[in-house]
Protein backbone atom coordinates (compact mmCIF):
# COMPACT_ATOMS: atom_id res chain seq x y z
CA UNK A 1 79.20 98.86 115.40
CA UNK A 2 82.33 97.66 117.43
CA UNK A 3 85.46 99.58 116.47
CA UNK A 4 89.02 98.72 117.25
CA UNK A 5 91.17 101.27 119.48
CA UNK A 6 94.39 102.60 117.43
CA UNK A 7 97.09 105.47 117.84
CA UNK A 8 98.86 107.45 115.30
CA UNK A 9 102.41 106.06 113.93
CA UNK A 10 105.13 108.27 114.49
CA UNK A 11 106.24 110.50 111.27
CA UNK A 12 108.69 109.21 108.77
CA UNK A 13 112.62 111.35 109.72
CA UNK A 14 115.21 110.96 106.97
CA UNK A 15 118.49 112.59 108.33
CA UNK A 16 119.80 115.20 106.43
CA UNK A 17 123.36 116.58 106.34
CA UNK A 18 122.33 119.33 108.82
CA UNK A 19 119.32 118.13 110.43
CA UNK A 20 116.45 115.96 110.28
CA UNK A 21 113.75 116.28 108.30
CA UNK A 22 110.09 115.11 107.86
CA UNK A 23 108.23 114.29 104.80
CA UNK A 24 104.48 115.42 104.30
CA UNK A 25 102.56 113.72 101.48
CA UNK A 26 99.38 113.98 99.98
CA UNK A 27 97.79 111.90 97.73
CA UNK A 28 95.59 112.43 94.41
CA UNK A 29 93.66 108.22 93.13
CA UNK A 30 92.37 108.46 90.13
CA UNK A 31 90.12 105.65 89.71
CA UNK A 32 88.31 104.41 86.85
CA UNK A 33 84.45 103.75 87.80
CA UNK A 34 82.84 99.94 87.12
CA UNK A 35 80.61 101.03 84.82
CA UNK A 36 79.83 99.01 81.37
CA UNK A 37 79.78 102.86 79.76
CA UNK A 38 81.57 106.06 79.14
CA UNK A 39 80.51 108.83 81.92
CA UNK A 40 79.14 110.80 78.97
CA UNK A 41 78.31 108.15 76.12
CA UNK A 42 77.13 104.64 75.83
CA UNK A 43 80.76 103.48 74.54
CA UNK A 44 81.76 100.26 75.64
CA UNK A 45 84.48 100.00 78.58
CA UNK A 46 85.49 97.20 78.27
CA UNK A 47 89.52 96.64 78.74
CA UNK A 48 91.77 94.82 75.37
CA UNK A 49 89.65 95.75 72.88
CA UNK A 50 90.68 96.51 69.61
CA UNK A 51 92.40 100.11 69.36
CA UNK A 52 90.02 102.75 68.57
CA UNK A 53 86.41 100.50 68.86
CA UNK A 54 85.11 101.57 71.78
CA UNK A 55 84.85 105.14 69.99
CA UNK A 56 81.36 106.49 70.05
CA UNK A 57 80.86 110.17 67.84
CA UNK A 58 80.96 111.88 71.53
CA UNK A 59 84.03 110.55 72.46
CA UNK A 60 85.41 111.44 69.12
CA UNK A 61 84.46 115.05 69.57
CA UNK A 62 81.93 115.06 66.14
CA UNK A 63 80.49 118.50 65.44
CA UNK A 64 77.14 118.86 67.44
CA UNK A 65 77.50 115.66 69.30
CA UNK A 66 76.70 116.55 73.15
CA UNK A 67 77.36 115.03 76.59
CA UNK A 68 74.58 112.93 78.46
CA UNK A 69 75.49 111.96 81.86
CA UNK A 70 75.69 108.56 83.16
CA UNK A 71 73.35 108.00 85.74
CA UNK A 72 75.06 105.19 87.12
CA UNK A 73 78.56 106.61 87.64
CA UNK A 74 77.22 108.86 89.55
CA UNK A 75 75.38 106.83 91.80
CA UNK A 76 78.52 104.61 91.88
CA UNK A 77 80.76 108.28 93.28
CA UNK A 78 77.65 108.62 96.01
CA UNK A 79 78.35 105.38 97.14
CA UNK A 80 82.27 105.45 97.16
CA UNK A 81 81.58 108.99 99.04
CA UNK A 82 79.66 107.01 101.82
CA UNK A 83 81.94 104.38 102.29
CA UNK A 84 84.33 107.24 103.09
CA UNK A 85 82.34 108.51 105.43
CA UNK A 86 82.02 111.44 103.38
CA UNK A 87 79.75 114.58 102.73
CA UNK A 88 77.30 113.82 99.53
CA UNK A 89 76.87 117.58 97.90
CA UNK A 90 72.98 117.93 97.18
CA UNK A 91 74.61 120.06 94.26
CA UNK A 92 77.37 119.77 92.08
CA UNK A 93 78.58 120.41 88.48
CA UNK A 94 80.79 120.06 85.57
CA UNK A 95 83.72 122.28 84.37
CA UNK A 96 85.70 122.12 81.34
CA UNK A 97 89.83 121.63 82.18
CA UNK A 98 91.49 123.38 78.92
CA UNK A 99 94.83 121.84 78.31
CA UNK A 100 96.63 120.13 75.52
CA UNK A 101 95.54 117.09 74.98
CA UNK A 102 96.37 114.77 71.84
CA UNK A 103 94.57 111.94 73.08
CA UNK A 104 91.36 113.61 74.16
CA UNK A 105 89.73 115.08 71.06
CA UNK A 106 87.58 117.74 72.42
CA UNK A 107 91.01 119.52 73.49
CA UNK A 108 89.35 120.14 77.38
CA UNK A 109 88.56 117.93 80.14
CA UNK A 110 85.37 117.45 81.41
CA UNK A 111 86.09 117.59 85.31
CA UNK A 112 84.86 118.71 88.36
CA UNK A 113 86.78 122.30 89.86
CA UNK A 114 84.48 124.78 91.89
CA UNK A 115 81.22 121.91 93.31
CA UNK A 116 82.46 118.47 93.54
CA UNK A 117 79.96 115.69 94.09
CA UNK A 118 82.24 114.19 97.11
CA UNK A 119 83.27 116.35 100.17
CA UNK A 120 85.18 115.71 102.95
CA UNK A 121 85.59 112.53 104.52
CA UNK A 122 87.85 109.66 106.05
CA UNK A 123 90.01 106.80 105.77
CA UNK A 124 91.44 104.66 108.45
CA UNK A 125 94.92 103.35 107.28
CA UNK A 126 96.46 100.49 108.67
CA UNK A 127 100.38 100.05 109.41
CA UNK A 128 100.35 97.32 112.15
CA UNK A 129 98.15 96.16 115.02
CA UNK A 130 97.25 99.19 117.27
CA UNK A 131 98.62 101.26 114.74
CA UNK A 132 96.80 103.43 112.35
CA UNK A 133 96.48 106.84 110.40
CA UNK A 134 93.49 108.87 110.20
CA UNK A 135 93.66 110.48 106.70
CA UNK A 136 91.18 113.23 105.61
CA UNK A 137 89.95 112.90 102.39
CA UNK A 138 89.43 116.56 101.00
CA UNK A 139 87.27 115.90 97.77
CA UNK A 140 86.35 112.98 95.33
CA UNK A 141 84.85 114.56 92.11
CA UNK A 142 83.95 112.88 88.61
CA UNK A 143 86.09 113.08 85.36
CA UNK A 144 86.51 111.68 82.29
CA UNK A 145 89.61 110.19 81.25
CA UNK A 146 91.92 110.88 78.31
CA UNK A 147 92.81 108.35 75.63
CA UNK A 148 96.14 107.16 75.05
CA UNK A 149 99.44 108.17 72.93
CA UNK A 150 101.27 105.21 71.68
CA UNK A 151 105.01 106.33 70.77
CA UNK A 152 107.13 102.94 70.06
CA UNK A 153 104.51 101.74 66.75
CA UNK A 154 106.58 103.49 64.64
CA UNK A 155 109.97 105.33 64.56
CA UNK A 156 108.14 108.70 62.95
CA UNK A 157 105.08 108.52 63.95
CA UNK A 158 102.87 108.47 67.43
CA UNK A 159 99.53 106.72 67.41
CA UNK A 160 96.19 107.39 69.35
CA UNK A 161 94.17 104.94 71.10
CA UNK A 162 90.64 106.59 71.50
CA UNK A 163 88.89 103.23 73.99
CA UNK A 164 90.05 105.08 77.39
CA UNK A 165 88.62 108.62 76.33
CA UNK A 166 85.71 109.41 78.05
CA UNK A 167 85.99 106.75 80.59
CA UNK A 168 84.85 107.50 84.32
CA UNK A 169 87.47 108.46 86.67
CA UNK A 170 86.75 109.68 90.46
CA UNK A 171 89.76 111.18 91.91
CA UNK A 172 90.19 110.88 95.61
CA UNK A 173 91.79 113.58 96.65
CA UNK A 174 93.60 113.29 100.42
CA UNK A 175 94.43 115.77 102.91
CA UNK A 176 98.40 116.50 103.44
CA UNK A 177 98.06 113.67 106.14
CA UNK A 178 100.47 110.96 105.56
CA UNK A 179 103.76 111.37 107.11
CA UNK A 180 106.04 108.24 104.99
CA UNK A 181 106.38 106.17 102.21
CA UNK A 182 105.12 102.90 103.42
CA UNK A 183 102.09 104.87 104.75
CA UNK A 184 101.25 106.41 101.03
CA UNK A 185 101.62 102.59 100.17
CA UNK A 186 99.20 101.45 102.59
CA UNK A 187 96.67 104.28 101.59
CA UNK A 188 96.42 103.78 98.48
CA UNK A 189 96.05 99.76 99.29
CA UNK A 190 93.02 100.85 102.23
CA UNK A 191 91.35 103.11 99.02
CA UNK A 192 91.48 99.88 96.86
CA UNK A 193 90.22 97.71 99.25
CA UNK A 194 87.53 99.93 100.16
CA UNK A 195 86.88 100.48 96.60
CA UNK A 196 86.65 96.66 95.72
CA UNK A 197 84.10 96.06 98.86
CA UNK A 198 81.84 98.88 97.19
CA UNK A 199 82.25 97.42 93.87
CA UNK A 200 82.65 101.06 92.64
CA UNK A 201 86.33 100.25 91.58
CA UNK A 202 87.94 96.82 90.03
CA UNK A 203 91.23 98.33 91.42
CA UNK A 204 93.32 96.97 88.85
CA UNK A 205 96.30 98.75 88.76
CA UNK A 206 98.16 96.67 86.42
CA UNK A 207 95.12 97.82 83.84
CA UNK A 208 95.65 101.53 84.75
CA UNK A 209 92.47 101.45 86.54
CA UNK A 210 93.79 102.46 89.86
CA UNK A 211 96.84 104.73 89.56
CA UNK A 212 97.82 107.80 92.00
CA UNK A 213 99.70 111.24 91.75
CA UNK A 214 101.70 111.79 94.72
CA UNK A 215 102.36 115.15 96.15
CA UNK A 216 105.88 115.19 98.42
CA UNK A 217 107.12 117.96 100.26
CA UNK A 218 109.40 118.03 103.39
CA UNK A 219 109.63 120.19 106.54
CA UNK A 220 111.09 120.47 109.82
CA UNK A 221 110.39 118.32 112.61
CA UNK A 222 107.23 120.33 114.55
CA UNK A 223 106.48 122.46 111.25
CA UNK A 224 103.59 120.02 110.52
CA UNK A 225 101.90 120.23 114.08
CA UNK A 226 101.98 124.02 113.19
CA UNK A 227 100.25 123.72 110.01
CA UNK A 228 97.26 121.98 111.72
CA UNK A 229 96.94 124.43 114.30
CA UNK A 230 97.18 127.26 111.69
CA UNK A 231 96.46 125.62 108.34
CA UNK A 232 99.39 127.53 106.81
CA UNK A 233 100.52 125.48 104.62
CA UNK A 234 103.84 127.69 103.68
CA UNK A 235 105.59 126.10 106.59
CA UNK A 236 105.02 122.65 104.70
CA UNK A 237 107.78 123.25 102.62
CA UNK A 238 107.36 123.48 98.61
CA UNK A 239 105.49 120.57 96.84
CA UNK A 240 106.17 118.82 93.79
CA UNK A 241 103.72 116.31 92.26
CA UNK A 242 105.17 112.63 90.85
CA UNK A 243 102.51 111.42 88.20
CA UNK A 244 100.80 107.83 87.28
CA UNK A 245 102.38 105.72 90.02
CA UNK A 246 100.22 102.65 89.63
CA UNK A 247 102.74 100.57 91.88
CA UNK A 248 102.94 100.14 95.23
CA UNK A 249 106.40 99.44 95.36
CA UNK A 250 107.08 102.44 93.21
CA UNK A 251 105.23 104.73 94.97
CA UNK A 252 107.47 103.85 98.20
CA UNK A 253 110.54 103.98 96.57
CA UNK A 254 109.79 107.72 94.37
CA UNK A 255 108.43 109.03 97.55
CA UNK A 256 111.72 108.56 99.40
CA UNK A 257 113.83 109.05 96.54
CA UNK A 258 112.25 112.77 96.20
CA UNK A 259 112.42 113.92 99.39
CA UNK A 260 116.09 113.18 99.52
CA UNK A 261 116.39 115.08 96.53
CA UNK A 262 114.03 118.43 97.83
CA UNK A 263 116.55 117.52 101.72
CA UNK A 264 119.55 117.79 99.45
CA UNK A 265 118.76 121.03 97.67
CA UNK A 266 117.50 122.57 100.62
CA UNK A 267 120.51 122.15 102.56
CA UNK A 268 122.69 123.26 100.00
CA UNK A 269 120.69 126.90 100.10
CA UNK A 270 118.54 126.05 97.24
CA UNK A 271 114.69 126.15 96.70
CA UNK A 272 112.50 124.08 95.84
CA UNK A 273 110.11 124.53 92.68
CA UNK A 274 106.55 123.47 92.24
CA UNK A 275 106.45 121.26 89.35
CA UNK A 276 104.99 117.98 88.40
CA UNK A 277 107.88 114.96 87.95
CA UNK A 278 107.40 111.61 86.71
CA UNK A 279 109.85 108.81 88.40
CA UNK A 280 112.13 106.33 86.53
CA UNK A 281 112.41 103.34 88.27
CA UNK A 282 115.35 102.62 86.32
CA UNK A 283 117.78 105.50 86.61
CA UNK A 284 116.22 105.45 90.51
CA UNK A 285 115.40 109.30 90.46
CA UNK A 286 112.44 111.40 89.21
CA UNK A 287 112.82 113.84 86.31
CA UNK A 288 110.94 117.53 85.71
CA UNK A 289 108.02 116.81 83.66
CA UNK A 290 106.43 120.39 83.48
CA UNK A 291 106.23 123.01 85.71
CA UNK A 292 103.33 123.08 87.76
CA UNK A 293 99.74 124.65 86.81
CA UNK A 294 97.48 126.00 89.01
CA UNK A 295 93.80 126.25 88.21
CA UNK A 296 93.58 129.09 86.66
CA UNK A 297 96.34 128.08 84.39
CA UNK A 298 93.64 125.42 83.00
CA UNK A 299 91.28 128.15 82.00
CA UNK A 300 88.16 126.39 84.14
CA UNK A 301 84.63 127.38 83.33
CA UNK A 302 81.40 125.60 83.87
CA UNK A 303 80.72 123.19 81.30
CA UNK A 304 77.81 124.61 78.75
CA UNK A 305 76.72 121.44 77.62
CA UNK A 306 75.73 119.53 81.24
CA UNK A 307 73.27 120.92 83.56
CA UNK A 308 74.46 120.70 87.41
CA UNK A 309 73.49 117.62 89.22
CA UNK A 310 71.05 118.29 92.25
CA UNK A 311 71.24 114.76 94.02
CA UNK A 312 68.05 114.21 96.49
CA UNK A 313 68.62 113.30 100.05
CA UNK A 314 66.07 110.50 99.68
CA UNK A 315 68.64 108.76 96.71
CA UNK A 316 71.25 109.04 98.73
CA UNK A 317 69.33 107.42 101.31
CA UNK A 318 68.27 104.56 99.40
CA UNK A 319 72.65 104.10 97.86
CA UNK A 320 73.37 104.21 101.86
CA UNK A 321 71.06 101.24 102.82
CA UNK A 322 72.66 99.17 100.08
CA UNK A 323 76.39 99.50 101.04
CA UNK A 324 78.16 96.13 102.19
CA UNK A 325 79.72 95.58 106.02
CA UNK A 326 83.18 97.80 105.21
CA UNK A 327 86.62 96.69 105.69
CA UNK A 328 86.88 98.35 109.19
CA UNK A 329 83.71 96.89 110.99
CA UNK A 330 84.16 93.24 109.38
CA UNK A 331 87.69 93.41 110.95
CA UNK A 332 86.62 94.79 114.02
CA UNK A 333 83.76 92.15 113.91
CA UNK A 334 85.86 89.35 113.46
CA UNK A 335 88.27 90.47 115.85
CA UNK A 336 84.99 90.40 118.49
CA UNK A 337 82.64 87.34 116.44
CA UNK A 338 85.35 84.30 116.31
CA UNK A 339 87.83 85.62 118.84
CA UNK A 340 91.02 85.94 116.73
CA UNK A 341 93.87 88.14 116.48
CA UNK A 342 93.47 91.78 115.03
CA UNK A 343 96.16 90.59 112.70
CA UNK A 344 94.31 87.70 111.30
CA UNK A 345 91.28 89.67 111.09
CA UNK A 346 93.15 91.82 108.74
CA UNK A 347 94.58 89.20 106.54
CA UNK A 348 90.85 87.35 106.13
CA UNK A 349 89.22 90.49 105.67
CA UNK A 350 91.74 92.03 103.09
CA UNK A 351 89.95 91.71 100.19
CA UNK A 352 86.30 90.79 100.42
CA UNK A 353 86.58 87.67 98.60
CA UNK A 354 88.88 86.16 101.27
CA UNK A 355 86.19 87.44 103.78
CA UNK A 356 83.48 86.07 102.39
CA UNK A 357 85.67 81.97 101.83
CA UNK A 358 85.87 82.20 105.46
CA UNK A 359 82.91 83.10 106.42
CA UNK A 360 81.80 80.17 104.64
CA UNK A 361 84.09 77.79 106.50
CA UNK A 362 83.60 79.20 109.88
CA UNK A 363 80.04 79.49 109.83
CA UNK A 364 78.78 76.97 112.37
CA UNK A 365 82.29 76.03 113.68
CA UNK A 366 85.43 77.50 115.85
CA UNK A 367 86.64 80.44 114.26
CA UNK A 368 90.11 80.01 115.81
CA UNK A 369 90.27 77.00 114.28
CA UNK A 370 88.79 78.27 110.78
CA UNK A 371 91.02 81.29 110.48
CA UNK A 372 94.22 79.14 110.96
CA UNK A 373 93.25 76.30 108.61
CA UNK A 374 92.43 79.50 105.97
CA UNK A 375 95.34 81.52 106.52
CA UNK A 376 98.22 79.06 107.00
CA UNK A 377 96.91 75.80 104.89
CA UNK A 378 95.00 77.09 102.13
CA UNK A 379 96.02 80.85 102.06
CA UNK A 380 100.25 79.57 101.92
CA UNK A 381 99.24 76.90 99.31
CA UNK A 382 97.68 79.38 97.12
CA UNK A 383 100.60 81.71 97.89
CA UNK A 384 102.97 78.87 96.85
CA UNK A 385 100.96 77.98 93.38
CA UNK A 386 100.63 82.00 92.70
CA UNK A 387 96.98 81.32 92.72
CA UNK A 388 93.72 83.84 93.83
CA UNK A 389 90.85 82.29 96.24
CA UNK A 390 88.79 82.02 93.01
CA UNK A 391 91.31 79.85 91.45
CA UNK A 392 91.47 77.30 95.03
CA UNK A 393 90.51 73.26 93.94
CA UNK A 394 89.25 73.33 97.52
CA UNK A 395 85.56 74.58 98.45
CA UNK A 396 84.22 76.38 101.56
CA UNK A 397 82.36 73.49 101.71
CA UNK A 398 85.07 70.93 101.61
CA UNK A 399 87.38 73.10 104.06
CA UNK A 400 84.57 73.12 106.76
CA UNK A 401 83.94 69.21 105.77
CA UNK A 402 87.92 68.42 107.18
CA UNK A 403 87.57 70.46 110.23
CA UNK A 404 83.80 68.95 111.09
CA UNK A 405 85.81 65.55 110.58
CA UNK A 406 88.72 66.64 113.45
CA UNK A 407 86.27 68.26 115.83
CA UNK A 408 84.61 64.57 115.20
CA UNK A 409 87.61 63.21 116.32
CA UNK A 410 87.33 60.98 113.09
CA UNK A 411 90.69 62.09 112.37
CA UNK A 412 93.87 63.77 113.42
CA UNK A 413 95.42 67.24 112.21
CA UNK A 414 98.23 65.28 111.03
CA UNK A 415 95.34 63.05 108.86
CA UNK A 416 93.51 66.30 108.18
CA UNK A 417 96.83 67.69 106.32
CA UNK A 418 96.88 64.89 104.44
CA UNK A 419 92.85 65.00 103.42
CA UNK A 420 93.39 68.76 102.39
CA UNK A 421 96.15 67.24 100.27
CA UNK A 422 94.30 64.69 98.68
CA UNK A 423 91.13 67.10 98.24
CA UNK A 424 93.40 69.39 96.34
CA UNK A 425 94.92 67.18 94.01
CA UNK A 426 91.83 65.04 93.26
CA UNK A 427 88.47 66.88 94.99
CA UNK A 428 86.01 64.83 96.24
CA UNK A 429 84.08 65.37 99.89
CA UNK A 430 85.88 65.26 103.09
CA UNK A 431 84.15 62.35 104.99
CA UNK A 432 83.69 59.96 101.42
CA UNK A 433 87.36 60.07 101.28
CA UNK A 434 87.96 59.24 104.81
CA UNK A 435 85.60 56.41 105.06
CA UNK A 436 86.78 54.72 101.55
CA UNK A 437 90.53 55.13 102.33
CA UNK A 438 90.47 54.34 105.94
CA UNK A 439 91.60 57.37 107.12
CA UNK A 440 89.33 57.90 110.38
CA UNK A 441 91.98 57.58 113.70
CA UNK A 442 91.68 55.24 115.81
CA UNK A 443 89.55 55.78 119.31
CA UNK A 444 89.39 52.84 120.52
CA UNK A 445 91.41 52.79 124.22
CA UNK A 446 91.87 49.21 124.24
CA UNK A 447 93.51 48.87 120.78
CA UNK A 448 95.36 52.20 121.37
CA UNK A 449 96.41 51.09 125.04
CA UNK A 450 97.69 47.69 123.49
CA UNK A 451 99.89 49.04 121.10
CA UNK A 452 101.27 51.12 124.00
CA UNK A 453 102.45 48.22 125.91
CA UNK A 454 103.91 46.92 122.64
CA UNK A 455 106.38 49.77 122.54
CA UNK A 456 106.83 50.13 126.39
CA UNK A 457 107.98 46.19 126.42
CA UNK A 458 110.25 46.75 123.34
CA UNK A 459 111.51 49.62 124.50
CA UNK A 460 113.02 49.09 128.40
CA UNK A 461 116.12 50.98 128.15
CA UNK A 462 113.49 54.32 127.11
CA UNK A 463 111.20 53.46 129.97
CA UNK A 464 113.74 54.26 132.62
CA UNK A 465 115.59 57.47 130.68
CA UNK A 466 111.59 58.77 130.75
CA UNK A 467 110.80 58.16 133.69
CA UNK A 468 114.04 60.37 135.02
CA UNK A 469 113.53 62.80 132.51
CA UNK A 470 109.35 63.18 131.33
CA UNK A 471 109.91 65.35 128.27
CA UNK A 472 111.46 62.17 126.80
CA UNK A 473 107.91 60.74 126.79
CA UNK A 474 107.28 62.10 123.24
CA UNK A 475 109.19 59.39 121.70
CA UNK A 476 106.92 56.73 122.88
CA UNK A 477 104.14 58.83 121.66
CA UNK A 478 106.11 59.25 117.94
CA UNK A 479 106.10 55.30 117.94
CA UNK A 480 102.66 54.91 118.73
CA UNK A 481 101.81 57.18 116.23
CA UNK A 482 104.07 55.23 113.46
CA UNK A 483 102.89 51.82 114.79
CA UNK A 484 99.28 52.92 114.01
CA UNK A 485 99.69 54.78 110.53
CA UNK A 486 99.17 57.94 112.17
CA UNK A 487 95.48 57.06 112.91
CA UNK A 488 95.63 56.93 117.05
CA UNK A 489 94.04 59.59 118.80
CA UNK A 490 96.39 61.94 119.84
CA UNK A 491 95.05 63.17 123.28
CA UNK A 492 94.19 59.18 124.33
CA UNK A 493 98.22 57.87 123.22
CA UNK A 494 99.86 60.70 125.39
CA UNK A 495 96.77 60.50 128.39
CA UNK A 496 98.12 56.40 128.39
CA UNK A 497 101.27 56.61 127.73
CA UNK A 498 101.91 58.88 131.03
CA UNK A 499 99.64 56.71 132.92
CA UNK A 500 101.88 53.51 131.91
CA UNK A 501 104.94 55.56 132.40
CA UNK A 502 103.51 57.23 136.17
CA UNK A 503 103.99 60.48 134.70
C-alpha cells in the first residue's frame, strides 16, 4: 500500500505570566455501536422513539432477567480495532462499574476494566499537508450506555428516559499524545471518519452518538519528551477530565479555556486537583463537576452473569478480509491514482460517500479534471444550498456526462458551467441537452476564422494597441467569444487570432 510521508506538528505554547507552557491532552470517544440492538438485549435502537419504548425487562433491571451478549457488537469492536491497527485480545471480559446511576436501573455499569477486547493501536491525524500526529490508541473496550435524566419536564420533578440504557458504546481510549486544541479537534474528526468508513459508528454527534471526554493537563516545555523516555507521567502535570463534549468547536475552545485556568493557578503557587469538569459554553469557563474517581472507587468486579469472550484468530481473520480501503490508503491512493494534490485527496476522501461520487465521475476520465469539477462546482454548490452529496440533483453519471462532452470538445468550460446549471435545476443527460439546445461550440476554423476578421476589421484602432502590447489580444478573443454565444472553441479563437494579429 502507498503511504504518504508526514512529520510531527510542533506542540501547542500558551504564554503564561512567568513562562510558557505546553498542554498535553488525552482523549476518551465514546461511541455508540450500529447495531439494530442493545449489547445485552434485543431492544430496539433506534433514535426518536417514544420515551421509554425501546425498554426490554433486561434493560429495566426485572428480577432474574440476565444479560446475553450481542454477537454482532462485538464483531463490529473487532473490526473498529483493525481499522486502528490495533491488537484483537483472543480473551476478554465483562466487569460491573458500581456507581450511582438514576438512569441505569441495575445501579452498575456493565463495562470493560481489567481485559478489554481492543488493545493498543494507531491513528494518523491530519493538521495540514505534510503534517500529521501519530496518536496511540491505548484501549477500546465495550459498554453499555446509561439512559437519560430529563430535568426541565417539570419544575418538581426529573424524568427518566430508559431507550439509551443498554445501548452499545466502545470507548476509544488515546494515549496522552496530542499536544493542542485544534489537534483534539482533528482526532476526534480522523476517529469519526474512520468510524463511518467501517460502518461500526454513524458518528452522529448531534444524536449523542459520538461524544468525547477530554483529559487536559499542562507542563513545561521538554517535560513531555521526558515522560516518553521515562513514562512518568508525574512530570505531566495534574489532569482534570471535561465530560460529553460532542462538539468540535467546543472541544477546541474548553481545551484552551482549561489550560489557562490549570497556567493561572499554577503560577499563582496553587495546585491543581484531579477532578472531572463539565464546560459552559456560555459563561466561557468549565465548572467542578465531581472530584475524580479512580477505579477502585467504582468497586469493579467481574461481571457474574457473562462468561468471558474467547475470540478465535480464524474470526478475526475472516472481520479483517472484509474491511473497506481506509481513509489513509484511499488518500494516499488518490494522491498516486489521478495525480492530484494531497489536499484534494483529503477533501474527496473525507467522508466515504464523497469518495465513492468521485470515484464514479473519474472512473474512465482525467482525475485532475474530475477532482476540480467535484470539489469546486458541485462540492461549493452543495456548500452554498447547505446540502449533503446524497441530497445533489446531479448524478455521477451526469457529472462525468459534462466532462466527456468538454474532453469532446463539444463544448467549452464556460458552456459546461452553464450545462451543470441547467442539469441542476431541471436534470436531464448531459449530451440530450446539448444537442436539443444547441449548446455544442463551434469547431469549425473557417466559421471561427471569419468571425475573427469581422472583429479585426471593426476594430483597427485595437489592432495596432495589440500588436505593441500582445497581452491586449484577449479582448479580441472576449469579442469572438460574445459574437459566437460563447460556442467558439477556445484554443482555435486565440491560435487565429495571434496568427491574424503576427503574434
Amino acid at each position: 500500500m502507498a503511504e504518504l510521508t508526514y512529520t510531527e506538528p510542533k506542540p501547542k505554547t500558551i504564554a503564561g505570566a512567568k513562562g510558557d507552557w505546553e498542554l498535553v491532552i488525552g482523549l476518551e470517544v465514546h461511541a455508540q455501536v450500529a447495531s439494530k440492538a442493545k449489547l445485552f438485549s434485543g431492544a430496539s435502537t433506534k433514535f426518536g422513539a417514544e420515551p421509554n419504548s425501546n425498554v426490554s425487562f433486561v434493560d429495566a433491571a426485572m428480577p432474574g432477567m440476565l444479560p446475553v451478549i450481542n454477537e454482532f457488537c462485538v464483531e463490529q469492536a473487532v473490526r473498529t480495532g483493525l481499522g486502528l491497527k490495533a491488537e484483537i485480545k483472543h480473551y476478554s471480559a465483562f466487569d460491573r462499574k458500581n456507581y450511582f446511576y438514576p438512569d441505569l436501573p441495575q445501579g452498575y455499569q456493565i463495562s470493560q476494566l481489567y481485559h478489554p477486547i481492543v488493545g493498543e493501536g494507531e491513528v494518523l491525524v491530519d493538521m495540514e499537508p505534510g503534517i500529521a500526529r501519530k496518536v496511540r490508541v491505548e484501549r477500546i473496550h465495550l459498554e453499555q450506555d446509561a439512559g437519560k435524566s430529563v430535568h426541565d419536564m417539570d419544575p418538581n420533578m426529573s424524568f427518566v428516559d430508559l431507550n439509551r440504557t443498554g445501548v452499545a458504546l466502545m470507548e476509544i481510549v488515546s494515549r496522552p499524545d496530542i499536544r493542542g486544541p485544534e489537534e483534539a479537534a482533528a482526532y476526534v474528526a480522523k476517529i469519526r471518519q474512520i468510524l463511518r468508513y467501517l460502518g461500526t459508528c454513524d458518528g452522529n454527534m448531534q444524536n449523542g452518538n459520538l461524544r468525547a471526554d477530554v483529559n487536559v493537563s499542562v507542563c513545561k516545555p521538554g517535560d513531555y519528551e521526558k515522560f516518553r523516555e521515562t513514562g512518568d507521567f508525574d512530570v505531566l502535570g495534574t489532569r482534570c477530565e471535561i465530560k460529553n463534549m460532542n462538539s468540535m468547536r467546543f472541544i477546541q475552545q474548553a481545551i484552551d479555556i482549561e489550560a489557562r485556568r490549570q497556567i493561572a493557578i499554577l503560577e499563582d503557587g496553587g495546585h491543581i486537583d484531579q477532578e472531572t469538569r463539565l464546560f459552559d459554553p456560555d459563561k466561557g469557563e468549565t465548572r467542578t463537576m465531581r472530584s475524580k474517581e479512580e477505579a477502585h472507587d467504582y468497586r469493579y468486579f467481574p461481571c457474574p452473569d457473562l462468561l468471558p469472550l474467547r475470540i478465535e484468530q480464524s474470526w478475526i481473520d475472516t472481520i479483517g478480509e472484509t474491511l473497506p480501503e481506509l481513509p489513509d490508503a484511499k488518500k494516499a491512493r488518490f494522491v498516486i491514482e489521478y495525480g492530484m494534490t494531497e489536499y484534494d485527496a483529503g477533501v474527496l476522501t473525507a467522508d466515504i460517500t464523497d469518495a465513492k461520487f468521485f470515484e464514479g465521475v473519474a472512473k474512465g476520465r482525467d482525475g485532475k479534471q474530475a477532482a476540480n469539477w467535484v470539489i469546486n462546482e458541485l462540492f461549493g454548490r452543495l456548500n452554498k444550498e447547505d446540502l449533503k452529496i446524497g441530497d445533489s440533483p446531479i448524478s455521477a453519471l451526469q457529472l462525468g456526462g459534462i466532462l466527456d462532452l468538454i474532453t469532446k470538445g463539444d463544448i467549452s468550460g464556460k458552456i459546461a458551467k452553464d450545462l451543470f446549471e441547467i442539469i441542476w435545476n431541471e436534470g436531464g443527460d448531459p449530451a440530450e441537452i446539448v444537442d436539443a439546445r444547441g449548446m455544442k461550440q463551434v469547431t469549425d476554423m473557417g466559421a471561427i476564422e471569419a468571425a475573427v476578421d469581422e472583429i479585426i476589421a471593426a476594430n483597427p484602432g485595437q489592432v495596432e494597441k495589440a500588436r505593441l502590447n500582445p497581452k491586449l489580444a484577449g479582448w479580441f478573443v472576449g469579442q469572438v467569444m460574445k459574437s459566437t454565444g460563447g460556442k467558439a472553441n477556445p484554443k482555435a479563437v486565440n491560435q487565429i487570432i495571434a496568427k491574424k494579429l503576427g503574434l
